[in-house]
Each structure stands twice: as C-alpha cells, then as structure tokens.
PDB file of N, CA and C in Angstrom:
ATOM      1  N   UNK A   1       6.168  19.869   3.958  1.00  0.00           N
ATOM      2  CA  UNK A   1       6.397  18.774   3.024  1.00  0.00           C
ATOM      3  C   UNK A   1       5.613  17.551   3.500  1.00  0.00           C
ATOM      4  N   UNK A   2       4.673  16.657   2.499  1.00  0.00           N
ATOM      5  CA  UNK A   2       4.446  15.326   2.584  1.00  0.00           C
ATOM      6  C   UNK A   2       4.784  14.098   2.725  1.00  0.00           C
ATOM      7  N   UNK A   3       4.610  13.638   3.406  1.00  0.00           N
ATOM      8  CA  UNK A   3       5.636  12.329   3.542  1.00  0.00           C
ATOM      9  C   UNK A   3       4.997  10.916   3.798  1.00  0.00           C
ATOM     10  N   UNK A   4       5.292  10.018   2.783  1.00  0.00           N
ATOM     11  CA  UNK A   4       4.108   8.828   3.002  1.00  0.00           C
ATOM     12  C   UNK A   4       5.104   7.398   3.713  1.00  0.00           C
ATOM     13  N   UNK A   5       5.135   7.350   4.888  1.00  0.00           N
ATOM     14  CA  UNK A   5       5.925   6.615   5.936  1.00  0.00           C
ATOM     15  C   UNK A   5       5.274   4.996   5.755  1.00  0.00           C
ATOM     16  N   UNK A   6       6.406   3.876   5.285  1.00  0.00           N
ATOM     17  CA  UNK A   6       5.499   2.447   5.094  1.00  0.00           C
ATOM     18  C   UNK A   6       6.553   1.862   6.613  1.00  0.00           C
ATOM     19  N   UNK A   7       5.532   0.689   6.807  1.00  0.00           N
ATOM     20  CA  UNK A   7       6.314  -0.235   7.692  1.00  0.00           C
ATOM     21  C   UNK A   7       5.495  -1.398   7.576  1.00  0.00           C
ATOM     22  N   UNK A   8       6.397  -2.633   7.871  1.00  0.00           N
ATOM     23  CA  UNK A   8       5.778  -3.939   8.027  1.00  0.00           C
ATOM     24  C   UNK A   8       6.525  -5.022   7.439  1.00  0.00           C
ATOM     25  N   UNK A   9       7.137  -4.585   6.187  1.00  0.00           N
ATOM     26  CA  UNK A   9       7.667  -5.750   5.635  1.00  0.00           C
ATOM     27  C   UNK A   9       8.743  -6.276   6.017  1.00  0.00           C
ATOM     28  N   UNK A  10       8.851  -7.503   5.202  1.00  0.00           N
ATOM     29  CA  UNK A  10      10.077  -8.740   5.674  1.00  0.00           C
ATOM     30  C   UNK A  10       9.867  -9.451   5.160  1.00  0.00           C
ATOM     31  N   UNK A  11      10.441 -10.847   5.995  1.00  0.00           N
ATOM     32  CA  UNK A  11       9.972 -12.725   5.492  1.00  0.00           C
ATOM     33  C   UNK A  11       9.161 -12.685   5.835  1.00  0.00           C
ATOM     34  N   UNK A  12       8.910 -13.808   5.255  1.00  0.00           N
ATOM     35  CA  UNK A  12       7.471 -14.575   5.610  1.00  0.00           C
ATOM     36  C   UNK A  12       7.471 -15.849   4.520  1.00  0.00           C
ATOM     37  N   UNK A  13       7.038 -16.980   5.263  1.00  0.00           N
ATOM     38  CA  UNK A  13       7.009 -17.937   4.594  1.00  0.00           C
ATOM     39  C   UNK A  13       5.978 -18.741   3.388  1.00  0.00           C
ATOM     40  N   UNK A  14       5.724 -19.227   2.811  1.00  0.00           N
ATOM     41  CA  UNK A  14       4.763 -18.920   1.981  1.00  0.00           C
ATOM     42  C   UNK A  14       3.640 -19.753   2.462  1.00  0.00           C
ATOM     43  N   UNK A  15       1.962 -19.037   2.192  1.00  0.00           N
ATOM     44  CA  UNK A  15       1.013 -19.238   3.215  1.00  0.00           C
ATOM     45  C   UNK A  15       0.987 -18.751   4.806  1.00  0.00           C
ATOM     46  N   UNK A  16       1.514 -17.885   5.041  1.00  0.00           N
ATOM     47  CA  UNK A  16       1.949 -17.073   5.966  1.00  0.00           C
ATOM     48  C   UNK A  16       1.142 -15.774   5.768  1.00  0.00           C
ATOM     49  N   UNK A  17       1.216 -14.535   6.848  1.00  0.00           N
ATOM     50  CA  UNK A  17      -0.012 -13.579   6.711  1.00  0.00           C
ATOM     51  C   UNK A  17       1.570 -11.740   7.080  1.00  0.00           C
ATOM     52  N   UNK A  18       1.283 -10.910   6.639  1.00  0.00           N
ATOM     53  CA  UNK A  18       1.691 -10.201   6.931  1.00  0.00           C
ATOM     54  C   UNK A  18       1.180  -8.509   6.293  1.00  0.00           C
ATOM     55  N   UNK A  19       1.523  -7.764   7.388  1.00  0.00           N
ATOM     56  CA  UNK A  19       0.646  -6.145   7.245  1.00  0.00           C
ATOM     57  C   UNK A  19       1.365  -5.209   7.300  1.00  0.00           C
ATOM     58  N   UNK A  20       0.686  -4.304   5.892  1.00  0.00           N
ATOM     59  CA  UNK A  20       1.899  -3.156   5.859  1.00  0.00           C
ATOM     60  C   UNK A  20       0.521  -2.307   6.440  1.00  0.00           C
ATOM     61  N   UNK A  21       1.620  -0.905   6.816  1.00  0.00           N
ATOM     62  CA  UNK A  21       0.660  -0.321   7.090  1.00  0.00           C
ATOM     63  C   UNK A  21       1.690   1.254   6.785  1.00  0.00           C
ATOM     64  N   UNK A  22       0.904   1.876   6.202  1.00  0.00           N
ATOM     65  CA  UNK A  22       1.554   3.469   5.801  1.00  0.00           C
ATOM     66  C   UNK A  22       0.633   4.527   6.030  1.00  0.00           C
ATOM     67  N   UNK A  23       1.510   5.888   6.795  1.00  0.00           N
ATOM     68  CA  UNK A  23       0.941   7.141   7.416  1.00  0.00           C
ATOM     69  C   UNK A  23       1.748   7.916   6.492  1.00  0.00           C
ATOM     70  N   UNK A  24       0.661   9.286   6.418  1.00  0.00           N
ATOM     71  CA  UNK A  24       0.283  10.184   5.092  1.00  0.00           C
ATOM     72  C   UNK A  24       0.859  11.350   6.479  1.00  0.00           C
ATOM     73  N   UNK A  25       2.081  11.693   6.506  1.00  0.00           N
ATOM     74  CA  UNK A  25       2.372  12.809   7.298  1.00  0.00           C
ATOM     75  C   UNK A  25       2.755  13.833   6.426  1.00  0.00           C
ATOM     76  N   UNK A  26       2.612  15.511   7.576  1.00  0.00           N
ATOM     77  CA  UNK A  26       3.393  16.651   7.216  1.00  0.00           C
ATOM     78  C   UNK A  26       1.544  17.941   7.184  1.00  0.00           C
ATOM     79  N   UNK A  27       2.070  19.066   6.103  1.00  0.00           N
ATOM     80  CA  UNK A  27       1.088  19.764   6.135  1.00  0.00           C
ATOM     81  C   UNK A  27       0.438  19.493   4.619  1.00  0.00           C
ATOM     82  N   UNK A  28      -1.005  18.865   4.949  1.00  0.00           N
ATOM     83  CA  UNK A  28      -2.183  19.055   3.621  1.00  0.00           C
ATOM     84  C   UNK A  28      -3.183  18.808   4.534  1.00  0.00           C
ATOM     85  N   UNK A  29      -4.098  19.282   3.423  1.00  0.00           N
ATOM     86  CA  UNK A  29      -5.527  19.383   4.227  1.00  0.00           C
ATOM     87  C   UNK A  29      -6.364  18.011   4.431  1.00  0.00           C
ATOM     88  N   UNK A  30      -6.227  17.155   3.329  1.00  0.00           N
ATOM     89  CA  UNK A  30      -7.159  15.668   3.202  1.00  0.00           C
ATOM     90  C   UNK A  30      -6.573  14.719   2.404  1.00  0.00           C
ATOM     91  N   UNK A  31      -6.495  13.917   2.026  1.00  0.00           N
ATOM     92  CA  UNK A  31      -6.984  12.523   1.397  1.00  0.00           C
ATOM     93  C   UNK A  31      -7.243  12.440   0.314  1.00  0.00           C
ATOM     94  N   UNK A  32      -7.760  11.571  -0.884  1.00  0.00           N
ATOM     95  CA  UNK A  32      -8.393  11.126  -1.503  1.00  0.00           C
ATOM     96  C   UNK A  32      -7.689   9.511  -1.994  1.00  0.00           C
ATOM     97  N   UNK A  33      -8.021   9.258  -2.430  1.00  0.00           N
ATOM     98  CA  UNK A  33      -7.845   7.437  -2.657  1.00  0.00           C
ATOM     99  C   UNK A  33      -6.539   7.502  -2.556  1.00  0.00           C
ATOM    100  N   UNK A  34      -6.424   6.319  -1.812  1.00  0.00           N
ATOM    101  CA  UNK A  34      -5.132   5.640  -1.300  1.00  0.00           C
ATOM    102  C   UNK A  34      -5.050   4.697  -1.616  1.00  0.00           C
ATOM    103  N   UNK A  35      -3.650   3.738  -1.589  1.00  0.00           N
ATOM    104  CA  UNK A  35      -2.981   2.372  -2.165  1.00  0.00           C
ATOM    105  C   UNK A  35      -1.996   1.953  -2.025  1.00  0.00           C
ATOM    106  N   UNK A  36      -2.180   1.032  -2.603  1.00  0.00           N
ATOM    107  CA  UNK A  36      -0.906   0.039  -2.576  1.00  0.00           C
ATOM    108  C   UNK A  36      -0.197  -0.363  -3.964  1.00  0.00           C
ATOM    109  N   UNK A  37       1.372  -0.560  -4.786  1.00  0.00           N
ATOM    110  CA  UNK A  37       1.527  -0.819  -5.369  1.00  0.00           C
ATOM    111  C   UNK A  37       2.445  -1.849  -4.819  1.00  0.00           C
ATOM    112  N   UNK A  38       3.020  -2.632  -5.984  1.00  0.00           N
ATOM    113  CA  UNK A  38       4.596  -3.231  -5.711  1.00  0.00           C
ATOM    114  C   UNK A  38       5.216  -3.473  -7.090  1.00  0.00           C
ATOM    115  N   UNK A  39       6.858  -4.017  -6.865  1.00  0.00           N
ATOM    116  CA  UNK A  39       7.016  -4.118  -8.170  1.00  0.00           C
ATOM    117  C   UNK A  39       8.124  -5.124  -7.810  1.00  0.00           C
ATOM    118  N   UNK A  40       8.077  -6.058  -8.696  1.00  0.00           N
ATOM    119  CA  UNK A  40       8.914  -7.308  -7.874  1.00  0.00           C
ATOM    120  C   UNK A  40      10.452  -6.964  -9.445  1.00  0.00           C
ATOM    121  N   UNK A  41      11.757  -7.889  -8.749  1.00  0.00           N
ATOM    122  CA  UNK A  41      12.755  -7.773  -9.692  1.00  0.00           C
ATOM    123  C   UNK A  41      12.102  -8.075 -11.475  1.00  0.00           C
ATOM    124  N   UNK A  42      12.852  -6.696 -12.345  1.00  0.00           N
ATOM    125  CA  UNK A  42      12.823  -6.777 -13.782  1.00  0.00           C
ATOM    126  C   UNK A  42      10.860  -7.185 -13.962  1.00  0.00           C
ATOM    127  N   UNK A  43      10.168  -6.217 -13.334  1.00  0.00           N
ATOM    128  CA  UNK A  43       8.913  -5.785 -13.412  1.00  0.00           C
ATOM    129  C   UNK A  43       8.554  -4.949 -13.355  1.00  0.00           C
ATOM    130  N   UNK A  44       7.682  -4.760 -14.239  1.00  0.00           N
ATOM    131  CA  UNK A  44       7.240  -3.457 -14.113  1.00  0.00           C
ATOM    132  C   UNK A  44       6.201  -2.750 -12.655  1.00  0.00           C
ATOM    133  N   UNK A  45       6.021  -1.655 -11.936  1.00  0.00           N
ATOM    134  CA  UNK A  45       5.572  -1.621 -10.898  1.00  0.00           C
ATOM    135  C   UNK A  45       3.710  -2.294 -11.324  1.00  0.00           C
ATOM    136  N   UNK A  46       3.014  -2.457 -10.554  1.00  0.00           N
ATOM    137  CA  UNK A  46       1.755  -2.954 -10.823  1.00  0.00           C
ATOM    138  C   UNK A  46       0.803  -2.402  -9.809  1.00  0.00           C
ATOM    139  N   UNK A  47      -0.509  -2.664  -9.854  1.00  0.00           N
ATOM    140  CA  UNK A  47      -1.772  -2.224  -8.887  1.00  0.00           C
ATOM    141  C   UNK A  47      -1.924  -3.632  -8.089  1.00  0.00           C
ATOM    142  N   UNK A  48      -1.771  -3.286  -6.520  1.00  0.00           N
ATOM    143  CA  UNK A  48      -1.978  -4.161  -5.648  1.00  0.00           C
ATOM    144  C   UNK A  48      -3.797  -3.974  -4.924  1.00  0.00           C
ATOM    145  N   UNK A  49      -3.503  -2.566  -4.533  1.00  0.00           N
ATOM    146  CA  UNK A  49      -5.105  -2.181  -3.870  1.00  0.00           C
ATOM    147  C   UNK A  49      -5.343  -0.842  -4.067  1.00  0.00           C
ATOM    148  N   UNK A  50      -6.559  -0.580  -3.814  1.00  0.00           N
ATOM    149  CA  UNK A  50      -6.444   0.879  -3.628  1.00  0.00           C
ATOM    150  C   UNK A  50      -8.068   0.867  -3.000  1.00  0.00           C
ATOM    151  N   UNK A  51      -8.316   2.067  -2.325  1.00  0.00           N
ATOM    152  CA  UNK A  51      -9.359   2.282  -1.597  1.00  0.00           C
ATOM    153  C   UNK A  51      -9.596   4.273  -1.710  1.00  0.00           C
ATOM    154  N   UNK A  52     -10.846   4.415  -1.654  1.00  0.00           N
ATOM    155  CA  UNK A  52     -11.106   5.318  -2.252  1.00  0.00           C
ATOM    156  C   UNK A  52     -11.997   5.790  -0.806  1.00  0.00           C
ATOM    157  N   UNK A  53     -12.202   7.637  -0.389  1.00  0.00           N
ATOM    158  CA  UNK A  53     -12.706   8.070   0.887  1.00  0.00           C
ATOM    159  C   UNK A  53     -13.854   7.634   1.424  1.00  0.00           C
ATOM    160  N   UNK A  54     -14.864   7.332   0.032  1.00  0.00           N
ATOM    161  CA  UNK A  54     -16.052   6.312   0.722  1.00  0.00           C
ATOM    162  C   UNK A  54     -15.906   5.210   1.067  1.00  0.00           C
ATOM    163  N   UNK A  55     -14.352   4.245   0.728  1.00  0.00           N
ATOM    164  CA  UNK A  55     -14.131   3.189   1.181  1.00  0.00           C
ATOM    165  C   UNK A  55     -14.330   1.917  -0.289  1.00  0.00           C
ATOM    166  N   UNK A  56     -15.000   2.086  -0.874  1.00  0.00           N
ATOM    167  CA  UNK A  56     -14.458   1.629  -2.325  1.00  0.00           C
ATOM    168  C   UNK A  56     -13.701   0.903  -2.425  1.00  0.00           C
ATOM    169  N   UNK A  57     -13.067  -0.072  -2.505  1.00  0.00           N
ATOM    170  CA  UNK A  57     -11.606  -0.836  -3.312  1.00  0.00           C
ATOM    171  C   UNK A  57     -11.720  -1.611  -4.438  1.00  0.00           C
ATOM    172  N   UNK A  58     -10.445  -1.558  -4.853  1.00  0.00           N
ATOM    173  CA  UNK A  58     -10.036  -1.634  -6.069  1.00  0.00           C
ATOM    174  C   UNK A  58      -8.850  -2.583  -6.236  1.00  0.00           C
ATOM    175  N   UNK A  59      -8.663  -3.891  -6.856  1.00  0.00           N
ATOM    176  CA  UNK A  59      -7.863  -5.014  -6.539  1.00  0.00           C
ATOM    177  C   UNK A  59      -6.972  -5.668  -7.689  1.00  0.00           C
ATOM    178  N   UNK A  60      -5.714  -5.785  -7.532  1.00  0.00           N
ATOM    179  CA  UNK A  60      -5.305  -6.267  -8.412  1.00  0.00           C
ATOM    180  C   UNK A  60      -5.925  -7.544  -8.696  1.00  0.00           C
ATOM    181  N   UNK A  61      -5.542  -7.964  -9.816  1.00  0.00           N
ATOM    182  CA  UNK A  61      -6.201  -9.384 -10.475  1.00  0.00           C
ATOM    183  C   UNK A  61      -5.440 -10.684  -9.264  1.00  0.00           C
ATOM    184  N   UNK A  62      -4.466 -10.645  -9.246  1.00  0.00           N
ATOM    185  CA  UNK A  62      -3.277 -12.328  -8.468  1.00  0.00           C
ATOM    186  C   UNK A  62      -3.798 -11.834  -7.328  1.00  0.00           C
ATOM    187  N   UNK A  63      -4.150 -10.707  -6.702  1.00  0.00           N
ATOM    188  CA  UNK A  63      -4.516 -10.417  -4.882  1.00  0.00           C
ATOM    189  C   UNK A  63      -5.153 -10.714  -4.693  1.00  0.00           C
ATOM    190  N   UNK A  64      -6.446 -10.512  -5.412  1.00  0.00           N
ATOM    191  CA  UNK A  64      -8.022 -10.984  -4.873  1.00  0.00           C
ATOM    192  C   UNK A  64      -8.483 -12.101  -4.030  1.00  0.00           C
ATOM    193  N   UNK A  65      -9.207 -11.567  -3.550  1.00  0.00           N
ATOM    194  CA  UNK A  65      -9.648 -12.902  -2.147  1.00  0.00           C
ATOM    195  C   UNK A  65      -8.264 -13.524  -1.327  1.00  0.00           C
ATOM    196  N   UNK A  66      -7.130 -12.734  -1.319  1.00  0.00           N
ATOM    197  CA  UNK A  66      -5.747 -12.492  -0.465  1.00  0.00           C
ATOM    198  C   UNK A  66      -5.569 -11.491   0.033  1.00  0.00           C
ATOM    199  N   UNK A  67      -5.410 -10.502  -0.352  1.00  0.00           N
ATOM    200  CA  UNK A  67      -5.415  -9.416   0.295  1.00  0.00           C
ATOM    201  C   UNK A  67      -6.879  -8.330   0.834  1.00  0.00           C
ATOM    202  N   UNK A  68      -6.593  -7.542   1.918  1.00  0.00           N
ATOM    203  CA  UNK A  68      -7.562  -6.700   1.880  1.00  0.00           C
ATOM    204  C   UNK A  68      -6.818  -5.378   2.566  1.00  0.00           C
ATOM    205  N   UNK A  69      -7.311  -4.014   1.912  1.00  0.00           N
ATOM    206  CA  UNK A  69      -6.797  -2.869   2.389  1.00  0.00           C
ATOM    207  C   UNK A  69      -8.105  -1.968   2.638  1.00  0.00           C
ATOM    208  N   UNK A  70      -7.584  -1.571   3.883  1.00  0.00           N
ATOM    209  CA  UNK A  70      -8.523  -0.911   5.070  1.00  0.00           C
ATOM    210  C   UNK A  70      -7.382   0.709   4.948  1.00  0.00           C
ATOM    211  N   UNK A  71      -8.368   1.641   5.067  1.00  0.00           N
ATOM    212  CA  UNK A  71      -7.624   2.696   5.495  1.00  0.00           C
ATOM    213  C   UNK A  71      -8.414   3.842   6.828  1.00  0.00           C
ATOM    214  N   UNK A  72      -7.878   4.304   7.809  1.00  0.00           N
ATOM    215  CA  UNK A  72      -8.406   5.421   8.961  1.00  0.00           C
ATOM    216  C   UNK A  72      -8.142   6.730   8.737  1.00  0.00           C
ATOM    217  N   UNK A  73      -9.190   7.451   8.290  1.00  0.00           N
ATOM    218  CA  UNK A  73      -8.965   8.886   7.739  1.00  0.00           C
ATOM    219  C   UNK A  73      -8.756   9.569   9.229  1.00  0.00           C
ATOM    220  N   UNK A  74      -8.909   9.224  10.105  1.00  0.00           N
ATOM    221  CA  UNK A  74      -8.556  10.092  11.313  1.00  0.00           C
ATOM    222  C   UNK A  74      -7.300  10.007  11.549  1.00  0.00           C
ATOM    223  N   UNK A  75      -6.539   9.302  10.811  1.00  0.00           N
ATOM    224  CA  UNK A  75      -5.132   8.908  11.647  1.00  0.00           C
ATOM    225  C   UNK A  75      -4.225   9.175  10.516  1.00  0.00           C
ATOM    226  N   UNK A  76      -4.529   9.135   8.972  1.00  0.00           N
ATOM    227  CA  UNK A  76      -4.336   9.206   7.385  1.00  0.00           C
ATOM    228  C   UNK A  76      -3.263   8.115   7.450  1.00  0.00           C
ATOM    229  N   UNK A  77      -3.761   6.691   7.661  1.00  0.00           N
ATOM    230  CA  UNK A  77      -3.425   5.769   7.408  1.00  0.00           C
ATOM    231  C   UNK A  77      -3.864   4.956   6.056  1.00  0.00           C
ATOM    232  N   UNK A  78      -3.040   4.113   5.572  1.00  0.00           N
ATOM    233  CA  UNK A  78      -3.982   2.512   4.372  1.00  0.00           C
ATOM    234  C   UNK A  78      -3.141   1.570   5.215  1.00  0.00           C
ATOM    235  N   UNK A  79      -3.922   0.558   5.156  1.00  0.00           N
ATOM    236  CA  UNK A  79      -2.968  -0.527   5.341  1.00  0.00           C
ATOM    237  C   UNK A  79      -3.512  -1.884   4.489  1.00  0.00           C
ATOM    238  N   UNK A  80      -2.650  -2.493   4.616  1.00  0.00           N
ATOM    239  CA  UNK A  80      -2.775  -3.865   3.964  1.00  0.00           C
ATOM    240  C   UNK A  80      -2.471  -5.168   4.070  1.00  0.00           C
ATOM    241  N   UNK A  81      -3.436  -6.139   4.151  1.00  0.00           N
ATOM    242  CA  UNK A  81      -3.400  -7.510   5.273  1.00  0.00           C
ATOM    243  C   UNK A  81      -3.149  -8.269   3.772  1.00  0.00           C
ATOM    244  N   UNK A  82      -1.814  -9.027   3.919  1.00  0.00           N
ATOM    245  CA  UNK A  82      -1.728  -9.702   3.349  1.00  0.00           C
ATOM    246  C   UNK A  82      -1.763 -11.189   3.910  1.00  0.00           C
ATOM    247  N   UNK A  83      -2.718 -12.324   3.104  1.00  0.00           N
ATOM    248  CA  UNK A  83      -2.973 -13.449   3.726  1.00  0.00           C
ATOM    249  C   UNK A  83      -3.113 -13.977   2.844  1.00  0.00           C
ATOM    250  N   UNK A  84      -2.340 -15.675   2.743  1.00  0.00           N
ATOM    251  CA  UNK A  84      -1.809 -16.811   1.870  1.00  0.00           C
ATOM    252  C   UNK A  84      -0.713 -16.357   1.038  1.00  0.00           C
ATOM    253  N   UNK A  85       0.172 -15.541   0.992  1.00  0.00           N
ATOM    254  CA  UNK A  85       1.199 -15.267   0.914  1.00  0.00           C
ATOM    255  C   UNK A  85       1.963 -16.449  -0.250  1.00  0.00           C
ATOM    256  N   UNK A  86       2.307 -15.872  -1.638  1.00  0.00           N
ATOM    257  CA  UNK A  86       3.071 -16.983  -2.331  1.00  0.00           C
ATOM    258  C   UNK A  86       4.777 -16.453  -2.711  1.00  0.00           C
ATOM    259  N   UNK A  87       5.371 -17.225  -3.172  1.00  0.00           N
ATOM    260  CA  UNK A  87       6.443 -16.628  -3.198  1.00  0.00           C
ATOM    261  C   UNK A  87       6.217 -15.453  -4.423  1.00  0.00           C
ATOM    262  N   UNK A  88       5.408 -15.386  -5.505  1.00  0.00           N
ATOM    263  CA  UNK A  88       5.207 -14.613  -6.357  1.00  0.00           C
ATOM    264  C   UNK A  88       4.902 -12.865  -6.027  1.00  0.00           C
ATOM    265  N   UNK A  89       4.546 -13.060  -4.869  1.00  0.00           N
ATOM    266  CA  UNK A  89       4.066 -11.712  -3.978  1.00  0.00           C
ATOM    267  C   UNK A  89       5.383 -11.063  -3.804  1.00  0.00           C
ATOM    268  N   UNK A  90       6.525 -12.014  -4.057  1.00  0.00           N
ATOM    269  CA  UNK A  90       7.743 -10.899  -3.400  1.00  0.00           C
ATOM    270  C   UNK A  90       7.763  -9.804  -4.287  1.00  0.00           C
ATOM    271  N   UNK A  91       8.562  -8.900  -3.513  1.00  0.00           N
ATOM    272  CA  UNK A  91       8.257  -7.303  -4.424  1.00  0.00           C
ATOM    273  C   UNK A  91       8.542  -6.313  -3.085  1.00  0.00           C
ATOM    274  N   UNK A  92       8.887  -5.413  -3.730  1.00  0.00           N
ATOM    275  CA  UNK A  92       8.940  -3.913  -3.268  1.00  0.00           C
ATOM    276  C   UNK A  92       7.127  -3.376  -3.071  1.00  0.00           C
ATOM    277  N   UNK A  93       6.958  -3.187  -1.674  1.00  0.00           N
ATOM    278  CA  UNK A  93       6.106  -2.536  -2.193  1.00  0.00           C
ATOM    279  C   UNK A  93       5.760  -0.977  -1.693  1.00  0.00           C
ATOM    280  N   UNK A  94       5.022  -0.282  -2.276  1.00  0.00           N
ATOM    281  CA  UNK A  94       4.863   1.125  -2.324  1.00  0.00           C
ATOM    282  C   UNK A  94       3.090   1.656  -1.915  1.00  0.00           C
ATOM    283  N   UNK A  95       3.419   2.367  -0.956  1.00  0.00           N
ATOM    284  CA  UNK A  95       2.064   3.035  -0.692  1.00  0.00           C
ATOM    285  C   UNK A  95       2.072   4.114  -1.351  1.00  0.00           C
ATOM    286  N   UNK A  96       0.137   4.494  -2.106  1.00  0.00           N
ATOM    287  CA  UNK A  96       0.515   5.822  -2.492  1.00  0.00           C
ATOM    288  C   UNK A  96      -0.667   6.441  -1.873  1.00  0.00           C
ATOM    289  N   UNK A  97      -0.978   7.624  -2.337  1.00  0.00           N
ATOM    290  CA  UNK A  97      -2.025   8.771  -1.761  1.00  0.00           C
ATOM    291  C   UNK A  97      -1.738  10.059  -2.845  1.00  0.00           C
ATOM    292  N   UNK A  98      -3.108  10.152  -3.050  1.00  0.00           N
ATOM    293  CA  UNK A  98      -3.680  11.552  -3.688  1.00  0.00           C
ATOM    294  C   UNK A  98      -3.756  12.708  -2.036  1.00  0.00           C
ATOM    295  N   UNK A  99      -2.992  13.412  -2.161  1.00  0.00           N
ATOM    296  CA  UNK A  99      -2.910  14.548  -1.209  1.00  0.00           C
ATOM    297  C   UNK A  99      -3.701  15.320  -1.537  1.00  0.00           C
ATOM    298  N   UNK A 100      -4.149  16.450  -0.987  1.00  0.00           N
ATOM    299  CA  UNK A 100      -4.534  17.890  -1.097  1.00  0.00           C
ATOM    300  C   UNK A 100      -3.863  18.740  -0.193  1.00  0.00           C
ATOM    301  N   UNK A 101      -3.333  19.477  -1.083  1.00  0.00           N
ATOM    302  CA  UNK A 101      -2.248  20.435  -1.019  1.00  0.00           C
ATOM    303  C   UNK A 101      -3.169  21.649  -0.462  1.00  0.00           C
ATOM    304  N   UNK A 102      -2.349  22.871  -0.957  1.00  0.00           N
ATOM    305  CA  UNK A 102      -2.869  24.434  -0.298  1.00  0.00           C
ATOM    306  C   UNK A 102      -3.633  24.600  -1.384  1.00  0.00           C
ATOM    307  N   UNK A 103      -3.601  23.847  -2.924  1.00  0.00           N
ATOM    308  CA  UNK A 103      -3.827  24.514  -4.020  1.00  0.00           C
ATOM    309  C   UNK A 103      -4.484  23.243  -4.646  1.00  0.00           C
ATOM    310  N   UNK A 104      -3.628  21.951  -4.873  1.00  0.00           N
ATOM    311  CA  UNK A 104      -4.607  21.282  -5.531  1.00  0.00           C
ATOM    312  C   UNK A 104      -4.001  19.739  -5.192  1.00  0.00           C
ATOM    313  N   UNK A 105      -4.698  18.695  -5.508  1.00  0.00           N
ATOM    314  CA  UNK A 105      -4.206  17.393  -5.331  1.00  0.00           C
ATOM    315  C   UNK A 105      -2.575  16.903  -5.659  1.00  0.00           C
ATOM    316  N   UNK A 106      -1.784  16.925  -4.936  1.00  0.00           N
ATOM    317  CA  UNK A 106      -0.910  15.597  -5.458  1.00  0.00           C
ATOM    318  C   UNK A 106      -0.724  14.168  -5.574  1.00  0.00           C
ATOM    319  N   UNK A 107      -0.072  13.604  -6.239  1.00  0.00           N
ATOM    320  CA  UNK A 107       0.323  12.654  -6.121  1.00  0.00           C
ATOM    321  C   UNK A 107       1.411  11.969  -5.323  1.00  0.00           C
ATOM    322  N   UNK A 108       1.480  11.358  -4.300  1.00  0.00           N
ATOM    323  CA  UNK A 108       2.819  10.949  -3.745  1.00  0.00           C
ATOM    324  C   UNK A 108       2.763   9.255  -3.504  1.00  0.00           C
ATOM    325  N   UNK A 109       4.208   9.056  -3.434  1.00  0.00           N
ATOM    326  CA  UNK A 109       4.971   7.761  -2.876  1.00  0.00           C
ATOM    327  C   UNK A 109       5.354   7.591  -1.987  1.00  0.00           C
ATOM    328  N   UNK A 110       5.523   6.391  -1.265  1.00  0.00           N
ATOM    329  CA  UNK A 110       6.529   5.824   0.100  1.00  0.00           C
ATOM    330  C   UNK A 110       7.648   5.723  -0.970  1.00  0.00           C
ATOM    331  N   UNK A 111       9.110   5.439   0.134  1.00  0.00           N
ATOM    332  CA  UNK A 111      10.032   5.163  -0.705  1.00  0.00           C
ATOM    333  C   UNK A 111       9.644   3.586  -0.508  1.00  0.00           C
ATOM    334  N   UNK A 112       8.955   2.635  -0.152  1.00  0.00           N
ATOM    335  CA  UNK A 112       8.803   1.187  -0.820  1.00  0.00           C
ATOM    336  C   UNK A 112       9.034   0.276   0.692  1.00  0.00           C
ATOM    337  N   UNK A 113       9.189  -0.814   0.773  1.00  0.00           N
ATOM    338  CA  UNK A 113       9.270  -1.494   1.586  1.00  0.00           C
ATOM    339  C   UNK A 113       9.363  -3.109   1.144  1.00  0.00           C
ATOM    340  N   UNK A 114      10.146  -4.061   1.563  1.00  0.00           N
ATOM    341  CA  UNK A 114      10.460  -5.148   0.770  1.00  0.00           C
ATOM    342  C   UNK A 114       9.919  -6.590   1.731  1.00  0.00           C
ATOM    343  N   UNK A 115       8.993  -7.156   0.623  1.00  0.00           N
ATOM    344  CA  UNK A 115       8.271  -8.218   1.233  1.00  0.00           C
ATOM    345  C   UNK A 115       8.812  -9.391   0.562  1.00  0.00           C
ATOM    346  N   UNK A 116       8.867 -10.283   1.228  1.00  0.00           N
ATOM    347  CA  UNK A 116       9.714 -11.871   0.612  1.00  0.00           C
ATOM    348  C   UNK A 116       9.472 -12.872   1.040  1.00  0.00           C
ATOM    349  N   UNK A 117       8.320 -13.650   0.449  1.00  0.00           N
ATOM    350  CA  UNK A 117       7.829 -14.607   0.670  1.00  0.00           C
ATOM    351  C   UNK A 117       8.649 -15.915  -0.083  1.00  0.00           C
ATOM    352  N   UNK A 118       9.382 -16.786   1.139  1.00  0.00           N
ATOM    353  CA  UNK A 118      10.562 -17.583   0.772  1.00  0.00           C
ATOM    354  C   UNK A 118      10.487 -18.865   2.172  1.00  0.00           C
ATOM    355  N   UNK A 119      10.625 -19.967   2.058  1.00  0.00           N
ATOM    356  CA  UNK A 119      10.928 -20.949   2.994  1.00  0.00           C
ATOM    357  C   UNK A 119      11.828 -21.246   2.979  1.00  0.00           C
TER     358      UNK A 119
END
C-alpha cells in the first residue's frame, strides 16, 4: 500500500516563512508530478503547486512569487517553502502524487496538514 506522509504545519504569524514537506512511501515503482493542494474553512479544495519529473511547476494564482515547491526523486519527496505568509493562506493542506503502481498510475492524497497564519 501507498502512503503519502505530510509534516510541517502549524502557526505562524503573518509574514512569517514555513515548510511542508511530504514522503511518497510503501511499494510502486516511480513518480510522476507531484503537489500541493489546500482547502481553507467552507472552500472549495484549490491548486497550490505542483511540479512535474523534469521539474516544471505549476502555481496557484494568490502563491506566486510566495511560495516555491522543490521535490527529490531519490528520496520521493515535494516540499513546499512557504514565505510571506498571510492570514488568507490558512487551510488544510494536502500533498498529492501520481504513483505508478504494478499496472498503471494512481492518484493519491496525504490525509492534510493544518497551516494558520494568525498573530
């Protein structure tokens, strides 16, 4: 079984910097584009980042030039540096990954992780 493990979140005050970072464990063979979502209260979930095996990314619109996500295919990590931090950023957020299975790509989730940008 696959398992997409997040860690990092918490407070943080606003203009403040903080990094999630999520590992792609269990048995599959590779990768393919990885990310980040979140979904803050009575929202719908949204696109935070995503990065693709050549390294590619892909950015939500409010993140840009704030965030940046790096991922290590040796380790089947993404992570994500969040910097200037507003309170609007609070949210659940969710790593995902396109797996490859025995047979063909999945799709999977972290169960989420909760970021709260608050003074």
């Amino acid at each position: 079984q696959v398992q997409l493990v997040e860690s990092g979140g918490g407070l943080v005050q606003p203009g403040g910097s903080l990094r999630l970072s999520c590992v792609v464990s269990g048995d599959f063979i590779t990768t393919d584009v990885m990310g980040w979502y979140r979904q803050a209260p009575g929202k719908e979930r949204e696109l935070v980042g995503t990065i693709a095996p050549i390294g590619s990314t892909r950015y939500g619109g409010s993140v840009k030039g704030r965030f940046t996500i790096s991922r290590d295919d040796a380790k089947y990590t993404v992570d994500l540096q969040m910097d200037s931090l507003k309170p609007e950023d609070t949210a659940v957020y969710y790593c995902y990954a396109k797996v490859l299975g025995d047979f063909e790509y999945v799709e999977l989730w972290g169960q989420g992780t909760l970021v709260t940008v608050s003074s």
